[in-house]
C-alpha atoms as a PDB file:
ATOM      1  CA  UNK A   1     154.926 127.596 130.289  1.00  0.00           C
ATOM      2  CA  UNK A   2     156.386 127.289 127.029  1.00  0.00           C
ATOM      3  CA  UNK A   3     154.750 129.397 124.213  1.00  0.00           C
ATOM      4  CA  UNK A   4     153.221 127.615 120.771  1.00  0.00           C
ATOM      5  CA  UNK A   5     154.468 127.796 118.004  1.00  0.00           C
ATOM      6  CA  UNK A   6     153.116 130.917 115.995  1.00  0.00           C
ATOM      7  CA  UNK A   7     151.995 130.256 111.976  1.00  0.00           C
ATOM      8  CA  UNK A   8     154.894 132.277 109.761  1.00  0.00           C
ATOM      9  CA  UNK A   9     152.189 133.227 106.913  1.00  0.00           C
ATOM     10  CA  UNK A  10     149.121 134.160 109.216  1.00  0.00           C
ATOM     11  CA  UNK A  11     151.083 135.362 112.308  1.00  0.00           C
ATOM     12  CA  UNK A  12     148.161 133.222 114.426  1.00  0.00           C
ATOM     13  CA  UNK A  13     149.769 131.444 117.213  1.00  0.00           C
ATOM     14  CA  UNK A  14     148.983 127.096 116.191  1.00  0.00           C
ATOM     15  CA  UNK A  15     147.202 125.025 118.274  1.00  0.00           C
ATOM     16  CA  UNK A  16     150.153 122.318 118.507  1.00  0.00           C
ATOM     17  CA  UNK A  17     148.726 119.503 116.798  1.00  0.00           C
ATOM     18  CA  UNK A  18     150.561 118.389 113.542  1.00  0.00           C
ATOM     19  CA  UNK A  19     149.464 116.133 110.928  1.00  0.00           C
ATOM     20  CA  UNK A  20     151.536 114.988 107.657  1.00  0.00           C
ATOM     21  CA  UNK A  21     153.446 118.362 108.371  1.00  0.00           C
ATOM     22  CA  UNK A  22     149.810 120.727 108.483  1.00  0.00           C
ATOM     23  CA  UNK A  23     149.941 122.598 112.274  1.00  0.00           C
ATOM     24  CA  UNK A  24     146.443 123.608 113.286  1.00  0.00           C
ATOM     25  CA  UNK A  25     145.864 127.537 113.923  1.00  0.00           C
ATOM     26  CA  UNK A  26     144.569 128.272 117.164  1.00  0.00           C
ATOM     27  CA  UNK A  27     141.473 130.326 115.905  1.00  0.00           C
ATOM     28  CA  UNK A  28     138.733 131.060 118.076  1.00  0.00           C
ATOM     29  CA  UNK A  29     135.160 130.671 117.344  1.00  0.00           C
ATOM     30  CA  UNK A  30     133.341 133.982 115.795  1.00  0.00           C
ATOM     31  CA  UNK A  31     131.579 135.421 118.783  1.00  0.00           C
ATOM     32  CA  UNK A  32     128.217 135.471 117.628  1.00  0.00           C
ATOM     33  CA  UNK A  33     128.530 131.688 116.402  1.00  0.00           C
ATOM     34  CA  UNK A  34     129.794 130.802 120.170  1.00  0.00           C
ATOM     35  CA  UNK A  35     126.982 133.104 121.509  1.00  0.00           C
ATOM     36  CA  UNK A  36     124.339 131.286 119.169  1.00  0.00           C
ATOM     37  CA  UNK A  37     125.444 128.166 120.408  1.00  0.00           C
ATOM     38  CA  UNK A  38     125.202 129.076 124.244  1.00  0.00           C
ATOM     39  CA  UNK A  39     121.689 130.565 123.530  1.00  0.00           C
ATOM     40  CA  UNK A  40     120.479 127.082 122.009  1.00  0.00           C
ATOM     41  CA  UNK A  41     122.396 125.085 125.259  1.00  0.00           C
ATOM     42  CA  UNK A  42     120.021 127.735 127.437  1.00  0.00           C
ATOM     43  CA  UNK A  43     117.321 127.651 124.913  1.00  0.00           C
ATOM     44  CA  UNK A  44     117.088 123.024 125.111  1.00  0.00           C
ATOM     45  CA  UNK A  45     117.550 123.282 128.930  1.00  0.00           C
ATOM     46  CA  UNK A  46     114.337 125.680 129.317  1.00  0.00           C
ATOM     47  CA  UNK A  47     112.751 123.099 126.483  1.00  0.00           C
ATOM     48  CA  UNK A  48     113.411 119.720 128.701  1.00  0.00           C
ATOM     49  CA  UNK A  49     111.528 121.775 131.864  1.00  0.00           C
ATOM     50  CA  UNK A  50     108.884 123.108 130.098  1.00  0.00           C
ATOM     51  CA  UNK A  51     108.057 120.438 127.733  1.00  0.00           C
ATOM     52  CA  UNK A  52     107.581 116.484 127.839  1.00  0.00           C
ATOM     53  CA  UNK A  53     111.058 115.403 126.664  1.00  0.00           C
ATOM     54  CA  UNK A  54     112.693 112.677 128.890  1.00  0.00           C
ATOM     55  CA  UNK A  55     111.497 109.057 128.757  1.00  0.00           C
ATOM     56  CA  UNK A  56     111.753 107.024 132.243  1.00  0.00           C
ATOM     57  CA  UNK A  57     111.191 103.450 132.731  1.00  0.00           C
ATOM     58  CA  UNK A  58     107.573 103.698 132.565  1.00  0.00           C
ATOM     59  CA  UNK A  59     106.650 107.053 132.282  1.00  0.00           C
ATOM     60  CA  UNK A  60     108.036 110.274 130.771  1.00  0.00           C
ATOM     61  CA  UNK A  61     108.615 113.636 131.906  1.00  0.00           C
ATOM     62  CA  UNK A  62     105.623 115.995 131.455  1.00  0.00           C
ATOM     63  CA  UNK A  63     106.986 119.469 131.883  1.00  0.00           C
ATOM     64  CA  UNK A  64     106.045 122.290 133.803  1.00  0.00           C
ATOM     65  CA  UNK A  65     103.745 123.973 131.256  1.00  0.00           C
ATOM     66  CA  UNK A  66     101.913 119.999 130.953  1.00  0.00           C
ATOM     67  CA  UNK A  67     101.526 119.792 126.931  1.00  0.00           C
ATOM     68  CA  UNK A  68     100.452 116.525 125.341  1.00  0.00           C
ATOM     69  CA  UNK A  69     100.161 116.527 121.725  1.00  0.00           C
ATOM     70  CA  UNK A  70      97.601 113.087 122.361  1.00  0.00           C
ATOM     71  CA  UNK A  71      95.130 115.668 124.079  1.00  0.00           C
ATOM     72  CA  UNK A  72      95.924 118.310 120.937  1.00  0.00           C
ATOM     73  CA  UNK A  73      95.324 116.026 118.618  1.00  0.00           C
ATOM     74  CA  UNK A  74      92.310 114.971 120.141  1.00  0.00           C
ATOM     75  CA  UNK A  75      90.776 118.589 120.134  1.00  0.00           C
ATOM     76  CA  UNK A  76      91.354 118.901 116.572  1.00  0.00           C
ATOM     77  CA  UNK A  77      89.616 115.572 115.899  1.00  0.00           C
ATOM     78  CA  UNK A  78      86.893 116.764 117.780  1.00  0.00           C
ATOM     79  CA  UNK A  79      86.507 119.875 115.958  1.00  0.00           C
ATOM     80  CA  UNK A  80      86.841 118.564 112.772  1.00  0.00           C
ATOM     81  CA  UNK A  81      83.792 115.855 113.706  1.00  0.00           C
ATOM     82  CA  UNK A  82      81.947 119.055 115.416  1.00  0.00           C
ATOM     83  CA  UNK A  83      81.881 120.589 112.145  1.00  0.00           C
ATOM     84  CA  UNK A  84      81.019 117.712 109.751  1.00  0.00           C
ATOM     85  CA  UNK A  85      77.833 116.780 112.142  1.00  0.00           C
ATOM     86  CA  UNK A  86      75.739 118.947 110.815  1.00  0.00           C
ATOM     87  CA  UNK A  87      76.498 117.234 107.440  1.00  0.00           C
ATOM     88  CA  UNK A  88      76.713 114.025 108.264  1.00  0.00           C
ATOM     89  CA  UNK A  89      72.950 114.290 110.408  1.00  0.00           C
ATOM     90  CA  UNK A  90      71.906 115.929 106.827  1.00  0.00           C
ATOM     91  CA  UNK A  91      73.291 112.788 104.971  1.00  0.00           C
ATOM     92  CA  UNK A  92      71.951 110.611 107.522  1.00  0.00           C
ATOM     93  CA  UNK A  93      68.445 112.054 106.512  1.00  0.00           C
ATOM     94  CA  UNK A  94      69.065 112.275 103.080  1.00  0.00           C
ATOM     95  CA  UNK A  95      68.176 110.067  99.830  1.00  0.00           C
ATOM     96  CA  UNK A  96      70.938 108.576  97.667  1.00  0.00           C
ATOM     97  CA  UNK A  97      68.825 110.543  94.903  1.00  0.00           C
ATOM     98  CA  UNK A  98      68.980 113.520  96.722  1.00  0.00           C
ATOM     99  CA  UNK A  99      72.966 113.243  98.192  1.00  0.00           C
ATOM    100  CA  UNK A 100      73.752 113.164  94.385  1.00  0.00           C
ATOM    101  CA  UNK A 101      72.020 116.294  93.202  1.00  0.00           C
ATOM    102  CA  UNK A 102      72.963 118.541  96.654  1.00  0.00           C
ATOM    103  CA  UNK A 103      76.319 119.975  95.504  1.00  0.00           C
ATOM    104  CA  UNK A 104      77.340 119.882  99.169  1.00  0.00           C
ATOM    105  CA  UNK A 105      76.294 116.435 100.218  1.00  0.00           C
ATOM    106  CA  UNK A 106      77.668 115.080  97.231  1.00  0.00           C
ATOM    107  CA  UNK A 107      80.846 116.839  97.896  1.00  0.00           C
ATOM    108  CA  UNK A 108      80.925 115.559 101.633  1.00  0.00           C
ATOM    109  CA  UNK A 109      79.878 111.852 100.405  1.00  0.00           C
ATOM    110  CA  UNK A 110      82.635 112.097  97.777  1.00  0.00           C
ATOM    111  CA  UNK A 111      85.147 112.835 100.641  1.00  0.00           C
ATOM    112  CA  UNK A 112      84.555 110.100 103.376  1.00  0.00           C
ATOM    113  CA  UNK A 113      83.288 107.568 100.366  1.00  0.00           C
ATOM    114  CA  UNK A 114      87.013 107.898  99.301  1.00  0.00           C
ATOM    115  CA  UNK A 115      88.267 107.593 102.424  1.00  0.00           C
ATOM    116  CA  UNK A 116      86.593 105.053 103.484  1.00  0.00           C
ATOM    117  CA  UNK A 117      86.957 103.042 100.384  1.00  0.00           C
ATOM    118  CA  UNK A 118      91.207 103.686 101.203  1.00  0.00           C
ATOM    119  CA  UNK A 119      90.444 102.095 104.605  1.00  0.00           C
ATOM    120  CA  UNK A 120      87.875  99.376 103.552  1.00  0.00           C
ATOM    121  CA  UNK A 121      87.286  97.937 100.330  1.00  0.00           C
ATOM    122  CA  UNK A 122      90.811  98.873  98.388  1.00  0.00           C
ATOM    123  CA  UNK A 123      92.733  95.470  99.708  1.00  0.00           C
ATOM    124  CA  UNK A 124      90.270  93.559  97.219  1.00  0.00           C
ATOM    125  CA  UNK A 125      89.077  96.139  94.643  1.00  0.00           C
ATOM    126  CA  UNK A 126      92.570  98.403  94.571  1.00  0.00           C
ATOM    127  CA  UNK A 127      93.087 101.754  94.951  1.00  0.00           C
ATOM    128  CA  UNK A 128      91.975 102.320  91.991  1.00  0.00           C
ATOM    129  CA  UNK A 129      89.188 100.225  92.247  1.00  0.00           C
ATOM    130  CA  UNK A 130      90.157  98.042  89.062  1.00  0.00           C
ATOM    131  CA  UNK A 131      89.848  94.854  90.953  1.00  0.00           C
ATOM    132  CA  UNK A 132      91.497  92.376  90.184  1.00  0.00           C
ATOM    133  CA  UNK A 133      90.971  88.590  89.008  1.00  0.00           C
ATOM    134  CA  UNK A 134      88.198  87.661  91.630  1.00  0.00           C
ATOM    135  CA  UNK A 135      87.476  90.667  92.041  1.00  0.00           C
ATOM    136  CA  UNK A 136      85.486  93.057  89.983  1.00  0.00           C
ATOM    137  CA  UNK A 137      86.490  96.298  88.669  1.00  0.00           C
ATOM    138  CA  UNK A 138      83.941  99.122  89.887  1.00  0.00           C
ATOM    139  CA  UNK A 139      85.155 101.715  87.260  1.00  0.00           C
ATOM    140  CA  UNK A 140      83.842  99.525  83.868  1.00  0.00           C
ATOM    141  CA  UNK A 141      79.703  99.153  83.282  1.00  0.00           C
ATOM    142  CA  UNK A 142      79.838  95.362  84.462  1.00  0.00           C
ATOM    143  CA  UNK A 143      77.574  94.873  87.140  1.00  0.00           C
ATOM    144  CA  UNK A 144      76.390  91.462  88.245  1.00  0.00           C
ATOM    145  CA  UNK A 145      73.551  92.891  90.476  1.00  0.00           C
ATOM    146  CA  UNK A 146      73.088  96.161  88.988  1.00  0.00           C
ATOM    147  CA  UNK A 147      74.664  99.458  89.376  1.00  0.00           C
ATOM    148  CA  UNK A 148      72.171 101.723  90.171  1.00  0.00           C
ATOM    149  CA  UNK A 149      72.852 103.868  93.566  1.00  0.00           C
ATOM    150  CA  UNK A 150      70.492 101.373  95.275  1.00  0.00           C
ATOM    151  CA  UNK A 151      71.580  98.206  93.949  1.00  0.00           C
ATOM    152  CA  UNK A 152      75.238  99.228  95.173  1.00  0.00           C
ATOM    153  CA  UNK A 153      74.018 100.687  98.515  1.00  0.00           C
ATOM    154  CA  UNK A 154      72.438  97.245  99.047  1.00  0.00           C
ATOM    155  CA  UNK A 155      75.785  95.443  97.681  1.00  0.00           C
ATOM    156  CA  UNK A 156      77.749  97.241 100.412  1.00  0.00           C
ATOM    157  CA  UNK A 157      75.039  96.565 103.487  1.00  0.00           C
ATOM    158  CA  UNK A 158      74.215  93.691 102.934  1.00  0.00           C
ATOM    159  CA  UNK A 159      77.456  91.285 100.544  1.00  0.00           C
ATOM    160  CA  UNK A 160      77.470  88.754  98.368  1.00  0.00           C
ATOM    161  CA  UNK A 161      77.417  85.088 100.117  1.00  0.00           C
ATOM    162  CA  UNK A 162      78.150  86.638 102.945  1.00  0.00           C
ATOM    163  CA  UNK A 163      76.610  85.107 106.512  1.00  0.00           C
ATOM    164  CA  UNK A 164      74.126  87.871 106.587  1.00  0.00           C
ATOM    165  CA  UNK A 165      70.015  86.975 106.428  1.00  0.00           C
ATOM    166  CA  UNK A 166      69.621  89.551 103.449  1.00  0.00           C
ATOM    167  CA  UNK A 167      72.855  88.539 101.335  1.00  0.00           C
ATOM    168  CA  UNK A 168      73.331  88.311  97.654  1.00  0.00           C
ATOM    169  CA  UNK A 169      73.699  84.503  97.433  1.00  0.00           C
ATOM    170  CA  UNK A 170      72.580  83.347  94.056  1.00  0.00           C
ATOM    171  CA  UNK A 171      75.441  80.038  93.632  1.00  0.00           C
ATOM    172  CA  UNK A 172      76.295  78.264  90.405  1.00  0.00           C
ATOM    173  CA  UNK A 173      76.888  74.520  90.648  1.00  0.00           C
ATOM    174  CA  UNK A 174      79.604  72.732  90.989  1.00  0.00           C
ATOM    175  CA  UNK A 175      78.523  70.427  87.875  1.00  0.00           C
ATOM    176  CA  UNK A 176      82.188  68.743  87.698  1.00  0.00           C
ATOM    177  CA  UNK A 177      82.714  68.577  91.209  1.00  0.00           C
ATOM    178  CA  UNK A 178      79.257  67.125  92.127  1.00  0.00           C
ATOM    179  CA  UNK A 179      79.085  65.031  88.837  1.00  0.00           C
ATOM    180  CA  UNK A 180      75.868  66.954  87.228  1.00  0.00           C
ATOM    181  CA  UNK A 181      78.095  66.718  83.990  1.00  0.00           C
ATOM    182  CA  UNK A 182      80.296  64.487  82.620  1.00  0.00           C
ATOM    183  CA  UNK A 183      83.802  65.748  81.350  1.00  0.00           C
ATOM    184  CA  UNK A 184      82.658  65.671  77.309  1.00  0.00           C
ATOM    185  CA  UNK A 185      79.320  67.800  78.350  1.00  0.00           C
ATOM    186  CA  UNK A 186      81.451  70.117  80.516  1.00  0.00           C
ATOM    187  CA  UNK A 187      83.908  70.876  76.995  1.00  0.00           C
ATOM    188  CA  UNK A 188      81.220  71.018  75.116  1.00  0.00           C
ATOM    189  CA  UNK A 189      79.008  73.470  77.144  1.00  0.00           C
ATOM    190  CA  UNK A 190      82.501  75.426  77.525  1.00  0.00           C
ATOM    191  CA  UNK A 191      82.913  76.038  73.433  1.00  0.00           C
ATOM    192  CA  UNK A 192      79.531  77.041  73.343  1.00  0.00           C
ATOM    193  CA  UNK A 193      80.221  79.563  76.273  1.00  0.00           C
ATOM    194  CA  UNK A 194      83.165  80.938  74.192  1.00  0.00           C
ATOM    195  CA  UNK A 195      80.699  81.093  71.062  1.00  0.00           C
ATOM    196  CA  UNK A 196      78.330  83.290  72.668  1.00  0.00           C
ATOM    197  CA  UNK A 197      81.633  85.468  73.423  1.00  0.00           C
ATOM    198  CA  UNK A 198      82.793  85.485  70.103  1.00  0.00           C
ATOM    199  CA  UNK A 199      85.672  83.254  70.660  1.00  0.00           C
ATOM    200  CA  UNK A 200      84.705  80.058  67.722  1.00  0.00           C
ATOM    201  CA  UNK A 201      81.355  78.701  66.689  1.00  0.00           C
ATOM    202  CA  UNK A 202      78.878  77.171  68.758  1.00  0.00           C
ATOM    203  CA  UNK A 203      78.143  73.637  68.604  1.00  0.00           C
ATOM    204  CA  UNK A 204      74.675  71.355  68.925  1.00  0.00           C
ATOM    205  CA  UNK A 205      76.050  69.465  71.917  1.00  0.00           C
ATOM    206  CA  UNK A 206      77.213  72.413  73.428  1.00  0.00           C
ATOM    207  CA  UNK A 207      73.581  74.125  73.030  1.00  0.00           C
ATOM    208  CA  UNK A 208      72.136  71.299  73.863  1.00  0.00           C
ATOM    209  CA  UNK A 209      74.077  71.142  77.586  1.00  0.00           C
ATOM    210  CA  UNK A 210      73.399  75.068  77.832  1.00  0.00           C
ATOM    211  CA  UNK A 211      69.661  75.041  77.240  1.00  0.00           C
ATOM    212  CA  UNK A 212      69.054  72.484  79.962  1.00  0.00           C
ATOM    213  CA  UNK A 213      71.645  73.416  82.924  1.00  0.00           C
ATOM    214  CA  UNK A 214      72.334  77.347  82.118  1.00  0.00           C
ATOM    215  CA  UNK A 215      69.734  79.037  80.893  1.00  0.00           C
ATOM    216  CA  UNK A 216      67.701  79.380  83.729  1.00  0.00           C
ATOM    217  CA  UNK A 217      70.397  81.831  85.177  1.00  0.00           C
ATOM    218  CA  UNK A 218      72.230  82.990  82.451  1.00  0.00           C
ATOM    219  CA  UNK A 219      69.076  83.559  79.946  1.00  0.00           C
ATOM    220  CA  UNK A 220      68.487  82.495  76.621  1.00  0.00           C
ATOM    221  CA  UNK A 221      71.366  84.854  74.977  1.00  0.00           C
ATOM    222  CA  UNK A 222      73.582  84.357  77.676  1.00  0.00           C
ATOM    223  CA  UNK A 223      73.612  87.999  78.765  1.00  0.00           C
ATOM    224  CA  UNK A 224      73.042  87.027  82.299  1.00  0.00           C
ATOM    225  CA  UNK A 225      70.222  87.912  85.000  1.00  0.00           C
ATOM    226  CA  UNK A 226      71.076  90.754  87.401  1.00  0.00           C
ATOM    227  CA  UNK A 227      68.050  89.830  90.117  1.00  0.00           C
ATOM    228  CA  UNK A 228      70.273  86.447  90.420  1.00  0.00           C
ATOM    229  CA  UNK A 229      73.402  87.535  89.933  1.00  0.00           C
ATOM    230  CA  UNK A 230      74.470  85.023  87.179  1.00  0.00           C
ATOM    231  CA  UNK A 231      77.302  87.004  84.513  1.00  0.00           C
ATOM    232  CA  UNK A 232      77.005  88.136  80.909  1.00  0.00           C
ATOM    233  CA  UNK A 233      78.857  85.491  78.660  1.00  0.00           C
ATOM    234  CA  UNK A 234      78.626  87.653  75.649  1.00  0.00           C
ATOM    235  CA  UNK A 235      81.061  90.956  76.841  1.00  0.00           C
ATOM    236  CA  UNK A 236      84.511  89.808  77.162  1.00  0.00           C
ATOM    237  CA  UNK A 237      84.803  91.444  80.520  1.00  0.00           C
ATOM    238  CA  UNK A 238      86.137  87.596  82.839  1.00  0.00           C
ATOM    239  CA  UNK A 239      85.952  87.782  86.408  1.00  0.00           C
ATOM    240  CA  UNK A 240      87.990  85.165  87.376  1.00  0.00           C
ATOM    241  CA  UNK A 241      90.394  84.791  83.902  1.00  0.00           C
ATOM    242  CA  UNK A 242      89.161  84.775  80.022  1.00  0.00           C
ATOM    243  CA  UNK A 243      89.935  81.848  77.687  1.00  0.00           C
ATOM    244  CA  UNK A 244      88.582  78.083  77.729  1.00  0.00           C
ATOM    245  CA  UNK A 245      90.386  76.484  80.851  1.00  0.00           C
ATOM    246  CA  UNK A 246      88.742  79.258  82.655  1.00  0.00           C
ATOM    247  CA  UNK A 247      85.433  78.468  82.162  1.00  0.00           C
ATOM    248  CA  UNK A 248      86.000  74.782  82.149  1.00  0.00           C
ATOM    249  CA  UNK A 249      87.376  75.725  85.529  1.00  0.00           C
ATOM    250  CA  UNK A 250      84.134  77.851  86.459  1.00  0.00           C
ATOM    251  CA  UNK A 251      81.727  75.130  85.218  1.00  0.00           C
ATOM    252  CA  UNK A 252      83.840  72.355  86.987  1.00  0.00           C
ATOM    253  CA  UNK A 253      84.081  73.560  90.574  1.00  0.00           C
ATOM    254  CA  UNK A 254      82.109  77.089  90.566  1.00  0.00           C
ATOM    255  CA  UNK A 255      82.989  80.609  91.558  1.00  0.00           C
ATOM    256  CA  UNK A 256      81.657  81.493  95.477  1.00  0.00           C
ATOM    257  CA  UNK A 257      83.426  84.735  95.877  1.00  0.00           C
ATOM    258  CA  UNK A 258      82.240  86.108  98.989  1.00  0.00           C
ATOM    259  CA  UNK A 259      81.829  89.909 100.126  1.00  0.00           C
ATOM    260  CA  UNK A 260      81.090  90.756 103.559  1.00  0.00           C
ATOM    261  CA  UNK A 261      77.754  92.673 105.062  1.00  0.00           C
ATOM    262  CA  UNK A 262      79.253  96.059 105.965  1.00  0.00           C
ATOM    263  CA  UNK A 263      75.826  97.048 107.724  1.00  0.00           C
ATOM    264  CA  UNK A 264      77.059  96.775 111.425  1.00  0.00           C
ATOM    265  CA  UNK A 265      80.570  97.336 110.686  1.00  0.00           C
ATOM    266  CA  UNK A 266      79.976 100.638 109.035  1.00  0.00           C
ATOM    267  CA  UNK A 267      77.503 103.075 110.075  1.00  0.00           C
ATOM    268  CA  UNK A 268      74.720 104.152 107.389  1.00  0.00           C
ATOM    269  CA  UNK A 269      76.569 107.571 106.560  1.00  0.00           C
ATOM    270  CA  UNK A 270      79.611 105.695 106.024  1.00  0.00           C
ATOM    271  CA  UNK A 271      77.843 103.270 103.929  1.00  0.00           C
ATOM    272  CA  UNK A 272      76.355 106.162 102.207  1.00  0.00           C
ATOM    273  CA  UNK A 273      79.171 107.493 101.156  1.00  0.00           C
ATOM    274  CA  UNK A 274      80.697 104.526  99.670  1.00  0.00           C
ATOM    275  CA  UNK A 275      77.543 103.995  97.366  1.00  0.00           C
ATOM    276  CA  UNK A 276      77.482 107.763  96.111  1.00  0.00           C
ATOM    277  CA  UNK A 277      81.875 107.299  95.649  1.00  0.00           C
ATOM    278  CA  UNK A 278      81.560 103.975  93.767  1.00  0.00           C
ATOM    279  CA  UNK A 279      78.207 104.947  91.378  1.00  0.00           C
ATOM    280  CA  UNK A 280      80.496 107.934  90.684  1.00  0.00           C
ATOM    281  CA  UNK A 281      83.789 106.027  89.894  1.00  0.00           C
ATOM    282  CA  UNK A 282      82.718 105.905  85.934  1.00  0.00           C
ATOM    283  CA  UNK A 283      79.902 102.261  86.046  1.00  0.00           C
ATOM    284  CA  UNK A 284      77.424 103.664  87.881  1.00  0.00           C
ATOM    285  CA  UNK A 285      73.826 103.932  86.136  1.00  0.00           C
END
């Protein structure tokens, strides 16, 4: 057997192998490196008898010992709900009025309201709940039907146009659409809208168009009636885009933005807490 070459600087014998002219030394592992990895060999054997770890066609191994972190998951869901029950049954029973001034209800309805809000209402409102165009901003003082803990309770329970018996579901006209104005009264009615915004002065024809198709809804001063619904024209806060065409637009062919009833989908604590969250968001009255 022919001996290997040995290394002249290091005196360690070389492995053989030579590449661009640089032999390899033949230098053993430390020992406790080559013990360490022989205890983690013995170590993932015991592991793949003890625990789940090898998939089969339609199954998986379970291991001797038989943990399932489904079924430890579970028990910590479990406990988690066994100790909120005694808060939620106290929401359950509890006024908005009084969840507000309890500083542990509140602090309970301010944790699922958020969460629930994450889950629920943030693909139309955002996370933030600024809205968007279409859809309105819950942090600002703009509410069309009120923002009192009760008026947004009943918001959330119940929607707006949705196909629930006790909906929100004041509508405005179509007047373009359905020809209840002609094109001229629709531009007129529209400056006079941007008057009562600030935006130019108003006009007679304009009034004139207002006093006879609008004001039942939108009042006198065109600040709007909350028991139907119908805006404020005076704030420059634009649901669905500010300027002219918008409005045009909105008188034209209407706005029927539709929220659905979450009473049935969500139970009343849930519901709850989403009232008490959004009233405390920065609108709320």
């Amino acid at each position: 057997m022919s001996q290997k070459p040995i290394d002249e600087i290091t005196g360690t014998e070389t492995t053989g192998h030579v590449w661009d002219g640089i032999r390899e030394l033949n230098t053993p592992l430390p020992r406790w490196w080559a013990w360490t990895l022989y205890a983690t060999i013995i170590w993932a054997i015991g592991y793949w008898i003890a625990m789940p770890a090898w998939p089969l066609l339609t199954d998986y191994t379970r291991g001797v010992l038989g943990h399932s972190q489904r079924a430890q998951l579970g028990d910590e869901i479990a406990e988690v709900k066994a100790g909120q029950s005694a808060l939620a049954a106290r929401t359950a029973d509890a006024s908005l009025a009084d969840i507000r001034t309890d500083p542990e209800l509140l602090e309970f309805a301010l944790a699922g309201g958020r969460s629930a809000f994450a889950v629920n209402c943030s693909q139309c409102h955002g996370s933030g709940a600024a809205g968007g165009k279409g859809y309105p901003n819950l942090n600002d003082d703009d509410w069309l039907w009120g923002g009192k803990l009760a008026a947004i309770e009943t918001s959330i329970l119940y929607g707006i146009r949705s196909d629930h018996d006790e909906s929100r579901a004041n509508e405005m006209p179509a007047f373009g659409k359905d020809e209840l104005l002609a094109p001229g009264q629709i531009d007129a009615v529209a400056d006079y809208v941007m008057a009562l915004a600030g935006n130019g002065s108003a006009a007679a024809k304009g009034k004139a168009v207002y006093d006879e198709h609008c004001v039942a809804c939108h009042m006198e001063d065109g600040k709007g009636n909350r028991e139907l619904g119908s805006p404020n024209l005076t704030d420059a806060i634009w649901l669905f885009g500010e300027g002219k065409a918008a409005v045009v637009e909105a008188v034209s062919n209407s706005r029927r933005g539709v929220m659905p009833a979450w009473i049935g989908r969500l139970d009343r604590v849930t519901i709850k807490q989403l009232a008490v969250y959004i009233h405390s968001l920065g609108g709320g009255e």
